[in-house]
PDB file of N, CA and C in Angstrom:
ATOM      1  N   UNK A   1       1.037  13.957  22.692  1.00  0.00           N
ATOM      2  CA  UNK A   1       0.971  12.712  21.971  1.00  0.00           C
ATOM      3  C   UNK A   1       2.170  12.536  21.063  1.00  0.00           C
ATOM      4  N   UNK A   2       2.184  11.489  20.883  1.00  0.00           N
ATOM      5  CA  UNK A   2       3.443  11.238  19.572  1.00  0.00           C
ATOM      6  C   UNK A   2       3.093  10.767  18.238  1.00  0.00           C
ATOM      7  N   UNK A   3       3.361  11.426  17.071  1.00  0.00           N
ATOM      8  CA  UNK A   3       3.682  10.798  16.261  1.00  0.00           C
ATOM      9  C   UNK A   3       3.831   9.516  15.340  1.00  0.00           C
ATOM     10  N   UNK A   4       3.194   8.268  14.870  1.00  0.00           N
ATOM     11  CA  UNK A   4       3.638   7.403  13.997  1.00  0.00           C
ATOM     12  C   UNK A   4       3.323   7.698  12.510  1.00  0.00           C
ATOM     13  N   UNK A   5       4.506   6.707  11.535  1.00  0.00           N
ATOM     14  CA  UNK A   5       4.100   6.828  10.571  1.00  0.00           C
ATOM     15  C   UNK A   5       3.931   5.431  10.444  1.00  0.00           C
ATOM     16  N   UNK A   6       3.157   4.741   9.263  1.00  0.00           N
ATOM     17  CA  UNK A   6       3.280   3.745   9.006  1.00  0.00           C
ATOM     18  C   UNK A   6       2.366   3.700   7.047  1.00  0.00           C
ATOM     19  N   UNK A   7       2.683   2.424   7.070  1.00  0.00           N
ATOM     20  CA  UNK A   7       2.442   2.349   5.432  1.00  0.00           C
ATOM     21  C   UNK A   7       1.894   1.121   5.261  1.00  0.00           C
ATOM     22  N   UNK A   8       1.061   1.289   4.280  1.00  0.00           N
ATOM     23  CA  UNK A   8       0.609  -0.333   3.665  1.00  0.00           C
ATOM     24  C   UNK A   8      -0.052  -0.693   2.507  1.00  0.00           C
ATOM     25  N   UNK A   9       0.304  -2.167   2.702  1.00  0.00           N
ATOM     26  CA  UNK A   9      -0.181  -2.399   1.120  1.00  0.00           C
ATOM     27  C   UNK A   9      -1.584  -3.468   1.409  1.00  0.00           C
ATOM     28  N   UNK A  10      -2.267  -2.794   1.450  1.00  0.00           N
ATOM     29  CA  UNK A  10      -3.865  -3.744   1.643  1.00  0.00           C
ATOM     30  C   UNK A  10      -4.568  -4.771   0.622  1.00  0.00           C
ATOM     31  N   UNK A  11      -3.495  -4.806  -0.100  1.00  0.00           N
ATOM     32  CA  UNK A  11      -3.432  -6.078  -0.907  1.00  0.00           C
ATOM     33  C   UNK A  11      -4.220  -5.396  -2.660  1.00  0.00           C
ATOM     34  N   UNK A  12      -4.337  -6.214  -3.073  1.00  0.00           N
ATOM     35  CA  UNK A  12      -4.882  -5.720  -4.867  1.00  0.00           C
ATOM     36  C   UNK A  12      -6.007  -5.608  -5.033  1.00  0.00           C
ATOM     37  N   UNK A  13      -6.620  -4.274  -4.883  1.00  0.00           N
ATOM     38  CA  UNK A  13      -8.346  -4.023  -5.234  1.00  0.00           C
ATOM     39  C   UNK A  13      -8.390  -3.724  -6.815  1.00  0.00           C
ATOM     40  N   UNK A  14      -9.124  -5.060  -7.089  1.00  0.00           N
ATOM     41  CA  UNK A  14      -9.013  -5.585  -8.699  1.00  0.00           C
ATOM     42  C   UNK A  14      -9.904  -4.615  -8.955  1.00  0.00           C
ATOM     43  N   UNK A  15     -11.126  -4.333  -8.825  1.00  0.00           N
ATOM     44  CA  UNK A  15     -12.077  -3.369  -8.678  1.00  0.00           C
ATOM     45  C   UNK A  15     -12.698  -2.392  -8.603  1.00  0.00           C
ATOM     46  N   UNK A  16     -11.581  -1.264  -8.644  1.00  0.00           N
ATOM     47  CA  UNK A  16     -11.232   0.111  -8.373  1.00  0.00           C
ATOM     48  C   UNK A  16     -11.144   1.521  -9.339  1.00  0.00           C
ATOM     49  N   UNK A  17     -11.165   2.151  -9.476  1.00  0.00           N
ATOM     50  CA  UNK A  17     -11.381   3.171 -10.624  1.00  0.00           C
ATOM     51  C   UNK A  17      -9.644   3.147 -11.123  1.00  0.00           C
ATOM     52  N   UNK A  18      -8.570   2.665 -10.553  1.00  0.00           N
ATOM     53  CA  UNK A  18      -7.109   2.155 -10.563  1.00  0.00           C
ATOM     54  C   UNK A  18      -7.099   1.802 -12.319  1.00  0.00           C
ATOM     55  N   UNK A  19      -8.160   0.938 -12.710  1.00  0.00           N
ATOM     56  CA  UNK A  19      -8.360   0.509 -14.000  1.00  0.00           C
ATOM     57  C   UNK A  19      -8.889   1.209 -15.070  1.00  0.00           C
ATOM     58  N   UNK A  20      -9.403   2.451 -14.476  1.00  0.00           N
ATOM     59  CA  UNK A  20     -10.428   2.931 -15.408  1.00  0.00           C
ATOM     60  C   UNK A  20     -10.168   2.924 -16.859  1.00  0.00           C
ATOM     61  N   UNK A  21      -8.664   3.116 -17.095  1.00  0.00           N
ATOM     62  CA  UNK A  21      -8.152   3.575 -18.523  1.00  0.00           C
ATOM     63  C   UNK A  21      -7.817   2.329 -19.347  1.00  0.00           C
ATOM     64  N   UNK A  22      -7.804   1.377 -18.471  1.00  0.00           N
ATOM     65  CA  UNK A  22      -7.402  -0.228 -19.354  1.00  0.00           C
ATOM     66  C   UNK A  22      -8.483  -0.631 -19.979  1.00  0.00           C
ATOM     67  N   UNK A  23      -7.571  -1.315 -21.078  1.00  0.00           N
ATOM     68  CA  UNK A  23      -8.924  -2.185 -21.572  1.00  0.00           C
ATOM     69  C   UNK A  23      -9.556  -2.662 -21.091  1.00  0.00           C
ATOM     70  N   UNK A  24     -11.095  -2.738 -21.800  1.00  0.00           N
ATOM     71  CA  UNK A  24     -12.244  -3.687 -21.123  1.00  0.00           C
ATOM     72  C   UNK A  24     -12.015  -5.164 -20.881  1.00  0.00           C
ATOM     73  N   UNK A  25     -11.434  -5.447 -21.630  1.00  0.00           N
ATOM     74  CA  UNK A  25     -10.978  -7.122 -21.316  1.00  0.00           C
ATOM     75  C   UNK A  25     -10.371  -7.464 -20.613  1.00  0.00           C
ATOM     76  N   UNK A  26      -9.262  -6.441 -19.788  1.00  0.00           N
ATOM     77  CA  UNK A  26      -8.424  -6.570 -18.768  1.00  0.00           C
ATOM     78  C   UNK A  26      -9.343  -5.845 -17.728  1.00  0.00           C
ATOM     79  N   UNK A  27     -10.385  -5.395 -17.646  1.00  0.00           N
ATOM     80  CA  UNK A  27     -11.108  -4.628 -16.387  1.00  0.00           C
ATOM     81  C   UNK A  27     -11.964  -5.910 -16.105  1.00  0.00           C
ATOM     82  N   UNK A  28     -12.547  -6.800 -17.040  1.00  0.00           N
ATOM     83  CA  UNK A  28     -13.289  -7.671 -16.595  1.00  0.00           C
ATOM     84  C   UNK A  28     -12.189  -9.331 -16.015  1.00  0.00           C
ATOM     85  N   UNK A  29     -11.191  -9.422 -16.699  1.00  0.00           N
ATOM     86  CA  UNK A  29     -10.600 -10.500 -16.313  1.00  0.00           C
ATOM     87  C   UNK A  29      -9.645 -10.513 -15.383  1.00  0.00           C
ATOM     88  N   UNK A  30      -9.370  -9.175 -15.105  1.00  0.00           N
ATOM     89  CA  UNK A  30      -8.554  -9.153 -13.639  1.00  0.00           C
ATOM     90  C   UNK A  30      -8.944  -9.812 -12.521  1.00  0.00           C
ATOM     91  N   UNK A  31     -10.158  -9.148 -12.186  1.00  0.00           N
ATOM     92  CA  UNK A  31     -10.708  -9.345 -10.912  1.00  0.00           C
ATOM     93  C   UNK A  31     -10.705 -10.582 -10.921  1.00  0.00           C
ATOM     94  N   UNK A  32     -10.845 -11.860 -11.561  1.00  0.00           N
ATOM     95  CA  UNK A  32     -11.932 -12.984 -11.852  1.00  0.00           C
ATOM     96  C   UNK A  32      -9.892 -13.241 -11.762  1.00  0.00           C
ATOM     97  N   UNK A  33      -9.009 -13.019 -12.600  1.00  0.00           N
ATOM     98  CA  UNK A  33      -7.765 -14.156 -12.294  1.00  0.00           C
ATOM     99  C   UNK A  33      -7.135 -13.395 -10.606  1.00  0.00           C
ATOM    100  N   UNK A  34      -7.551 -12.704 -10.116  1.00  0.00           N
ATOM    101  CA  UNK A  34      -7.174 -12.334  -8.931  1.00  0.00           C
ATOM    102  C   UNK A  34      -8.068 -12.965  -7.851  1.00  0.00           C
ATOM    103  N   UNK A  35      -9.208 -13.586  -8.005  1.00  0.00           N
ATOM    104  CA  UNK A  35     -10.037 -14.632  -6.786  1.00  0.00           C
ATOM    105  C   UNK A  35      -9.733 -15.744  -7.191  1.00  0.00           C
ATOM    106  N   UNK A  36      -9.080 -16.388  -8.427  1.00  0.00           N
ATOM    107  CA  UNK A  36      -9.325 -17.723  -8.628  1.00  0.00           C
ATOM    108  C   UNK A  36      -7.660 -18.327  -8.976  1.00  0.00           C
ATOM    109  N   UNK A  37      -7.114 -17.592  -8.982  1.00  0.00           N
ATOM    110  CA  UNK A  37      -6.035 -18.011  -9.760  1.00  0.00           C
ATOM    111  C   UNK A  37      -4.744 -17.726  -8.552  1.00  0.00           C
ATOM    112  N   UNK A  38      -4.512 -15.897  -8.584  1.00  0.00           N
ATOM    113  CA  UNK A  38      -3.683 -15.819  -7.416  1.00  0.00           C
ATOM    114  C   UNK A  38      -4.393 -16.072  -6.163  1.00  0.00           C
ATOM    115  N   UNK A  39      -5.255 -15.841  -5.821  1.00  0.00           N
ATOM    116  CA  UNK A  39      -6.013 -15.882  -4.480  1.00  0.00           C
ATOM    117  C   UNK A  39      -5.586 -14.847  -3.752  1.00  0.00           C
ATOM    118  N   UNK A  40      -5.567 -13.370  -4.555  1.00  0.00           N
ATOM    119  CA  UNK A  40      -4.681 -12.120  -3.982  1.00  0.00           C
ATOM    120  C   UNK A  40      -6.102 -11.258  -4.100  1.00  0.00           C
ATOM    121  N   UNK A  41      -7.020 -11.790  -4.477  1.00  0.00           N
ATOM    122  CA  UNK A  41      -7.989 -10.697  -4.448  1.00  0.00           C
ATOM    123  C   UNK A  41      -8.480 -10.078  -3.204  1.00  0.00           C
ATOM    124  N   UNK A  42      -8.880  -8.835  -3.239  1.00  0.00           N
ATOM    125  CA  UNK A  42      -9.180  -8.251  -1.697  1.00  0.00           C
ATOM    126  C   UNK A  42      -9.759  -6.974  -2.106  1.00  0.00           C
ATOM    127  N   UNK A  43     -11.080  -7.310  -1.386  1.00  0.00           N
ATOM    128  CA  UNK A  43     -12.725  -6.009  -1.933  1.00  0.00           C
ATOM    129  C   UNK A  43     -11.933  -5.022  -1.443  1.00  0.00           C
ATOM    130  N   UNK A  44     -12.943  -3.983  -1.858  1.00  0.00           N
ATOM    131  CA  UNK A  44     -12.245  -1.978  -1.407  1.00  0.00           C
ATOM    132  C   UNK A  44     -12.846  -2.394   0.189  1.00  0.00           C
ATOM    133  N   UNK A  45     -14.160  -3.273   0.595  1.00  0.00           N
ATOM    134  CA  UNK A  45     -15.246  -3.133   1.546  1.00  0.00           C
ATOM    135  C   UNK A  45     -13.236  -3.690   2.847  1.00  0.00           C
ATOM    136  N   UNK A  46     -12.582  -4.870   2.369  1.00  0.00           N
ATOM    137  CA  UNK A  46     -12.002  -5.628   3.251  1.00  0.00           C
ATOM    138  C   UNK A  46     -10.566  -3.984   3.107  1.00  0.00           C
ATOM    139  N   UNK A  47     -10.146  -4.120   1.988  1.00  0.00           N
ATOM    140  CA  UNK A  47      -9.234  -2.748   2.358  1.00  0.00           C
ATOM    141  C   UNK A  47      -9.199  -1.753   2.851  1.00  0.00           C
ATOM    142  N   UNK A  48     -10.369  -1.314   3.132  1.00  0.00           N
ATOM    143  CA  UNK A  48     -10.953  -0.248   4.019  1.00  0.00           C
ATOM    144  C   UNK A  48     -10.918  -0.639   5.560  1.00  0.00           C
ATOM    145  N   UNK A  49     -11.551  -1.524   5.627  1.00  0.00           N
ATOM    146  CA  UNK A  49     -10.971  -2.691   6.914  1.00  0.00           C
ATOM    147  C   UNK A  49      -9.854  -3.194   7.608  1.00  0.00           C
ATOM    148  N   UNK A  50      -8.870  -2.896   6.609  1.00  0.00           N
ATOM    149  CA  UNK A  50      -7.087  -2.953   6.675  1.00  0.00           C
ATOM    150  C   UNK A  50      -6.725  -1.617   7.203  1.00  0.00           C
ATOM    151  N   UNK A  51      -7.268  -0.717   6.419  1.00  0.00           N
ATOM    152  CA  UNK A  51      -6.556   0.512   6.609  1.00  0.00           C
ATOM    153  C   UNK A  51      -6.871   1.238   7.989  1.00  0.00           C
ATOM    154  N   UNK A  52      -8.405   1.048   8.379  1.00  0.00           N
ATOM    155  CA  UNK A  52      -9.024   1.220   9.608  1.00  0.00           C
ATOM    156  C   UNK A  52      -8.187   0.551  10.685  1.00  0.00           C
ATOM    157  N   UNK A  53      -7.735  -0.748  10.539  1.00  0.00           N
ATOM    158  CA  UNK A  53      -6.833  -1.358  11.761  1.00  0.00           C
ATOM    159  C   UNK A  53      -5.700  -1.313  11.818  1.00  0.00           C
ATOM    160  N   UNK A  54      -4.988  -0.801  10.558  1.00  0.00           N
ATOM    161  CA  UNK A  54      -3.480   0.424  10.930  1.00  0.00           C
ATOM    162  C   UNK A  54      -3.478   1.185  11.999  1.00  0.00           C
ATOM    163  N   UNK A  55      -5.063   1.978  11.341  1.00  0.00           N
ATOM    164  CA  UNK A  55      -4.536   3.406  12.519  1.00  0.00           C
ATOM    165  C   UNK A  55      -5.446   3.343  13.915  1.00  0.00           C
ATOM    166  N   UNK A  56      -6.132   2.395  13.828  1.00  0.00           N
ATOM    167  CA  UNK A  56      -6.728   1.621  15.117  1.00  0.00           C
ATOM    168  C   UNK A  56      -6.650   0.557  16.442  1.00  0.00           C
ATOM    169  N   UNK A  57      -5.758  -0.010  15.908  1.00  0.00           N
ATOM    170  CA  UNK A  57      -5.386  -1.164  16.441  1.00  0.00           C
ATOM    171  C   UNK A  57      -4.111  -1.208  17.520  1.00  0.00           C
ATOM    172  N   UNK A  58      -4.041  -1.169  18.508  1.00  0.00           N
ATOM    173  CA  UNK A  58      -2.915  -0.723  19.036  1.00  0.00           C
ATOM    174  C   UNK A  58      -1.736  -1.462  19.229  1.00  0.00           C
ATOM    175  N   UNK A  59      -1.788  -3.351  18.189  1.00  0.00           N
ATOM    176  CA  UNK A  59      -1.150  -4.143  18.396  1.00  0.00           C
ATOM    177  C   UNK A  59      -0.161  -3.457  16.935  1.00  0.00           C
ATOM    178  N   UNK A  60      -0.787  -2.435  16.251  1.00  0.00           N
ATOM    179  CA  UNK A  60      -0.282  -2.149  14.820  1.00  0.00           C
ATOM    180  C   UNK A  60       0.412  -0.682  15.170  1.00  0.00           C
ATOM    181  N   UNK A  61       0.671  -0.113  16.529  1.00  0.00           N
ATOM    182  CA  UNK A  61       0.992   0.715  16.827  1.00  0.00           C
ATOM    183  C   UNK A  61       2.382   1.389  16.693  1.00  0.00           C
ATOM    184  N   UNK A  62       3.283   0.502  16.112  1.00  0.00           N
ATOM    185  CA  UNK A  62       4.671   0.748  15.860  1.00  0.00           C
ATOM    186  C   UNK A  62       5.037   1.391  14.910  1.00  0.00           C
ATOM    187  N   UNK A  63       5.999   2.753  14.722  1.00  0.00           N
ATOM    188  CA  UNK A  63       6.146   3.455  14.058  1.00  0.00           C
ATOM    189  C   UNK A  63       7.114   2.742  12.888  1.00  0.00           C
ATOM    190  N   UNK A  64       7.192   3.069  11.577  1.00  0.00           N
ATOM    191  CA  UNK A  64       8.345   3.111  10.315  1.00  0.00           C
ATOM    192  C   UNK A  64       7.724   2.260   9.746  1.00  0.00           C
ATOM    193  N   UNK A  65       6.464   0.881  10.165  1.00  0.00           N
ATOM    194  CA  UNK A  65       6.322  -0.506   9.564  1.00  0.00           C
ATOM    195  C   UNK A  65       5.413  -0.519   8.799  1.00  0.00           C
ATOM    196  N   UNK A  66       5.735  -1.000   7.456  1.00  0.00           N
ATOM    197  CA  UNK A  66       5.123  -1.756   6.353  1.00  0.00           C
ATOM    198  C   UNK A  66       4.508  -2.631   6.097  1.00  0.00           C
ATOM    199  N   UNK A  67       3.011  -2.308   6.206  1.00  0.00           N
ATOM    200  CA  UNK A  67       2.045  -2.873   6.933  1.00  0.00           C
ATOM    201  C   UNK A  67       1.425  -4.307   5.392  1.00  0.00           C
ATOM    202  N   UNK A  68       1.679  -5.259   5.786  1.00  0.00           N
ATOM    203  CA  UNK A  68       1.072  -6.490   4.173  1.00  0.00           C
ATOM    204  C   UNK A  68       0.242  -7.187   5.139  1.00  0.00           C
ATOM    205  N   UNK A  69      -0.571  -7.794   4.229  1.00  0.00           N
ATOM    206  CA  UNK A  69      -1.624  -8.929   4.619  1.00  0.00           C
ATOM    207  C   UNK A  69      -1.459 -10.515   3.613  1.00  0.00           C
ATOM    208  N   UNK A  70      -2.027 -11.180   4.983  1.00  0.00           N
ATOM    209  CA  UNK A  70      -1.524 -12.497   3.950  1.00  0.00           C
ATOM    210  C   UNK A  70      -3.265 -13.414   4.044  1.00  0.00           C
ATOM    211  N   UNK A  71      -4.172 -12.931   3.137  1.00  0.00           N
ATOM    212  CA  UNK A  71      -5.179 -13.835   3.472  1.00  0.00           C
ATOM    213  C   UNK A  71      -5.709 -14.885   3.826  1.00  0.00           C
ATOM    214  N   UNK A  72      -3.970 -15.617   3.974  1.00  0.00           N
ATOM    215  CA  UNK A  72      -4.399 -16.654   5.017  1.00  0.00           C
ATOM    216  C   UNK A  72      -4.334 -16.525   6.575  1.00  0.00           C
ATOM    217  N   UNK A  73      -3.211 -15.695   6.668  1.00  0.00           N
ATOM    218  CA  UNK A  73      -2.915 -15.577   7.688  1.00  0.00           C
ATOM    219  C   UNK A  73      -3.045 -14.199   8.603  1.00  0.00           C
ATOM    220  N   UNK A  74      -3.254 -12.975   8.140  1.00  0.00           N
ATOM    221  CA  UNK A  74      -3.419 -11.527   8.441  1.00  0.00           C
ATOM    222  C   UNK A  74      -2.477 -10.984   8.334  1.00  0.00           C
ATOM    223  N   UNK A  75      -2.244  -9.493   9.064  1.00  0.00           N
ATOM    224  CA  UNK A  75      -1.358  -8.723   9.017  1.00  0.00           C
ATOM    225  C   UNK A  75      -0.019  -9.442   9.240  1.00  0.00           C
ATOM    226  N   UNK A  76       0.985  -8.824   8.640  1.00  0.00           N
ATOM    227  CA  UNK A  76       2.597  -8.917   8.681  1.00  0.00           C
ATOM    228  C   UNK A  76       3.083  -7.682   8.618  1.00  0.00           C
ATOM    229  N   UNK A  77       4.386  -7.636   9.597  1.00  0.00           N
ATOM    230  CA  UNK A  77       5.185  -6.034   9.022  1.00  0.00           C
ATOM    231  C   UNK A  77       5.749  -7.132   7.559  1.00  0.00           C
ATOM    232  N   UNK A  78       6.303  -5.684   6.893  1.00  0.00           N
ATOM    233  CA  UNK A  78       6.622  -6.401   5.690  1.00  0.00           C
ATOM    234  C   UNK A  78       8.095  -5.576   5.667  1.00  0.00           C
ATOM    235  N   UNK A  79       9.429  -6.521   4.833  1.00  0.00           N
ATOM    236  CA  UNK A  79      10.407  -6.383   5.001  1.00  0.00           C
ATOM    237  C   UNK A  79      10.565  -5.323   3.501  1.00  0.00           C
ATOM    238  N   UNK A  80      11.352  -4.021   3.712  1.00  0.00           N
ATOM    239  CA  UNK A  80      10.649  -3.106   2.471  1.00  0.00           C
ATOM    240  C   UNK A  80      12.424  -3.822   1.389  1.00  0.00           C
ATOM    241  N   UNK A  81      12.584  -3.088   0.649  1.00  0.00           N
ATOM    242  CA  UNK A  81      13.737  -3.398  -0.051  1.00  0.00           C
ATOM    243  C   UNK A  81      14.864  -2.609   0.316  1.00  0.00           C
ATOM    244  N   UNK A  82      16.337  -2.822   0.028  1.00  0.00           N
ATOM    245  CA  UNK A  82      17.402  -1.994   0.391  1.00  0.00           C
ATOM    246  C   UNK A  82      17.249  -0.983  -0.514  1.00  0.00           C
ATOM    247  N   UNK A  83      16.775  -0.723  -1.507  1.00  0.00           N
ATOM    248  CA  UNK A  83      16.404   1.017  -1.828  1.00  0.00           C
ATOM    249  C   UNK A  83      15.610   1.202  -1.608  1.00  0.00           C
ATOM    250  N   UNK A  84      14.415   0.723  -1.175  1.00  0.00           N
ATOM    251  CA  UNK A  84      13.400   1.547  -0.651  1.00  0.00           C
ATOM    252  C   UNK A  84      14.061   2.398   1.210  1.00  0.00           C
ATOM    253  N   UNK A  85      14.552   1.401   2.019  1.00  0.00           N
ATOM    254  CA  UNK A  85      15.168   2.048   3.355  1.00  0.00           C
ATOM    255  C   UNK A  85      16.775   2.610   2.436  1.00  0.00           C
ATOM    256  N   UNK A  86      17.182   3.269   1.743  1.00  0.00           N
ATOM    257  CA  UNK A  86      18.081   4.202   0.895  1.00  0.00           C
ATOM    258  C   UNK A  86      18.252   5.370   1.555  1.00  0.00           C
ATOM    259  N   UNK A  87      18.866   5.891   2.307  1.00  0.00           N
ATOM    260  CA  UNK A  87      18.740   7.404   2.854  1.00  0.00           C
ATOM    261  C   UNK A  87      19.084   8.224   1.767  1.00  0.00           C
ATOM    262  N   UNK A  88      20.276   7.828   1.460  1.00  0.00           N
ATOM    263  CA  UNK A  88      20.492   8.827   0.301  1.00  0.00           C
ATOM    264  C   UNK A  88      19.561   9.376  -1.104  1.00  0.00           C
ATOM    265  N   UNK A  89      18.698   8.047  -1.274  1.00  0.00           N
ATOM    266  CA  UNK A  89      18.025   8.020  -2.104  1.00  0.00           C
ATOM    267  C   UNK A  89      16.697   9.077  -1.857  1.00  0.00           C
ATOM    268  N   UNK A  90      16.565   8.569  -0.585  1.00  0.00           N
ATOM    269  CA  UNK A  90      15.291   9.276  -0.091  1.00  0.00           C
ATOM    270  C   UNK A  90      15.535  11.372  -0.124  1.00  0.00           C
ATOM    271  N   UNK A  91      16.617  11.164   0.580  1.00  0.00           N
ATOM    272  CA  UNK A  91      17.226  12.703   0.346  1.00  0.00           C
ATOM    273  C   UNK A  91      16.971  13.100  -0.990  1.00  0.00           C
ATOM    274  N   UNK A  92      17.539  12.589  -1.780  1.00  0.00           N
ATOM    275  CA  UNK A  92      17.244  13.032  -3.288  1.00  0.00           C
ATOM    276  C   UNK A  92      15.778  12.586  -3.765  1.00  0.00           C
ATOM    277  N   UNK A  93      15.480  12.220  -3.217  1.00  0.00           N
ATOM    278  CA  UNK A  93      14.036  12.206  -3.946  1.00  0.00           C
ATOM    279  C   UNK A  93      12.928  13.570  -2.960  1.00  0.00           C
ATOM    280  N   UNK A  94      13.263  13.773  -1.921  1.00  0.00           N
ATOM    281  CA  UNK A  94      12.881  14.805  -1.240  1.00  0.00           C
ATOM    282  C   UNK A  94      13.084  16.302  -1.600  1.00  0.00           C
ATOM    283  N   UNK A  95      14.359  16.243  -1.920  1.00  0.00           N
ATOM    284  CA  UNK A  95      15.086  17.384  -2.938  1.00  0.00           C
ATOM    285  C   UNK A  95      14.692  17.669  -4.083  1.00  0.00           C
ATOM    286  N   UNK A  96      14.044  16.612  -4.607  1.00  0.00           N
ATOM    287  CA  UNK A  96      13.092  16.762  -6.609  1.00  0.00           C
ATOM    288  C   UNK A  96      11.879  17.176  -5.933  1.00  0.00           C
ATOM    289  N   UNK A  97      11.567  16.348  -4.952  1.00  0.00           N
ATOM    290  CA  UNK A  97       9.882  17.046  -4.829  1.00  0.00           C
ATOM    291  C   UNK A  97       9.817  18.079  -4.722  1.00  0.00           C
ATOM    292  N   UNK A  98      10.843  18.559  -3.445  1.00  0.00           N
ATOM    293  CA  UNK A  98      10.597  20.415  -2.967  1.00  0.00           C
ATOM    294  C   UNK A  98      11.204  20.826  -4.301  1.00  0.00           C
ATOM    295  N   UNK A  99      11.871  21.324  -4.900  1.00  0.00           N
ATOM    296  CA  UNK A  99      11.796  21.727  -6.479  1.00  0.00           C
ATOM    297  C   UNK A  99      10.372  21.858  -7.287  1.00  0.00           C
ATOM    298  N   UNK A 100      10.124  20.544  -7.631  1.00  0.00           N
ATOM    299  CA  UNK A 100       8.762  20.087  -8.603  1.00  0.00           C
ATOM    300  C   UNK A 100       7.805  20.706  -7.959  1.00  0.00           C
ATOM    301  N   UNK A 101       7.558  21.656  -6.494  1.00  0.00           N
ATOM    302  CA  UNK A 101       6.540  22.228  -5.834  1.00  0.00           C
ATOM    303  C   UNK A 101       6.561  23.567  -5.181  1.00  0.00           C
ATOM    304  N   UNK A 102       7.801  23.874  -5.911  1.00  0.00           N
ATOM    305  CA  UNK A 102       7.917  24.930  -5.608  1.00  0.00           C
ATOM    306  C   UNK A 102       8.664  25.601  -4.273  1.00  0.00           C
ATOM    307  N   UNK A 103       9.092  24.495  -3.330  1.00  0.00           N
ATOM    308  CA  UNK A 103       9.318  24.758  -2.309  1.00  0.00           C
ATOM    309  C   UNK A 103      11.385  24.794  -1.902  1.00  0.00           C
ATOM    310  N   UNK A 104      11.886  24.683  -2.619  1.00  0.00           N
ATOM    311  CA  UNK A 104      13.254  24.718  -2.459  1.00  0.00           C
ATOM    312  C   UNK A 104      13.810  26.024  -2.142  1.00  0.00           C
ATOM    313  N   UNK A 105      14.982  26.180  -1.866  1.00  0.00           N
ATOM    314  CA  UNK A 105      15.560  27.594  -1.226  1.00  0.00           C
ATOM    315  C   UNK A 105      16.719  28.381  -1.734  1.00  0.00           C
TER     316      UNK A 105
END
């Protein structure tokens, strides 16, 4: 078999233990300006649902892609930023991790 990687952003689960440490006033008014305001809201029940048809779906089968949703419209690859596709960057950030874990040579 081969190999994919892929990544995604299943949109903003207002809802999530993500908040636990914020204020109460921002744990209750998130959610509520994220269904009514951005219209970016999206349950853990529907993100779970996203993430299931990443690694399920065989139309989502393409390796490197950055997987977004547009609730009007569904899945999109998503175009990442010029430092995020950074090789160099990535090298060095690969190089701090194996350090920070003990694993360098």
């Amino acid at each position: 078999g081969k190999v994919l990687f892929s990544s995604l952003y299943p949109g903003c689960i207002a809802e999530t233990g993500l908040f636990r440490n914020h204020v109460p006033v921002f744990k209750k008014l998130f959610p509520v300006f994220q269904k009514y305001v951005t219209k970016g809201y999206v349950s853990e029940e529907e993100a779970g649902k996203r993430l299931a048809q990443v690694v399920s779906d065989p139309a989502m089968g393409k390796s490197g892609v950055y997987w977004s949703w547009n609730n009007a419209t569904g899945a999109f690859e998503n175009r990442v930023s010029e430092e995020v596709a950074d090789d160099g960057k990535a090298a060095k950030l690969w190089e701090i991790s194996e350090k920070l874990v003990g694993m360098s040579a």
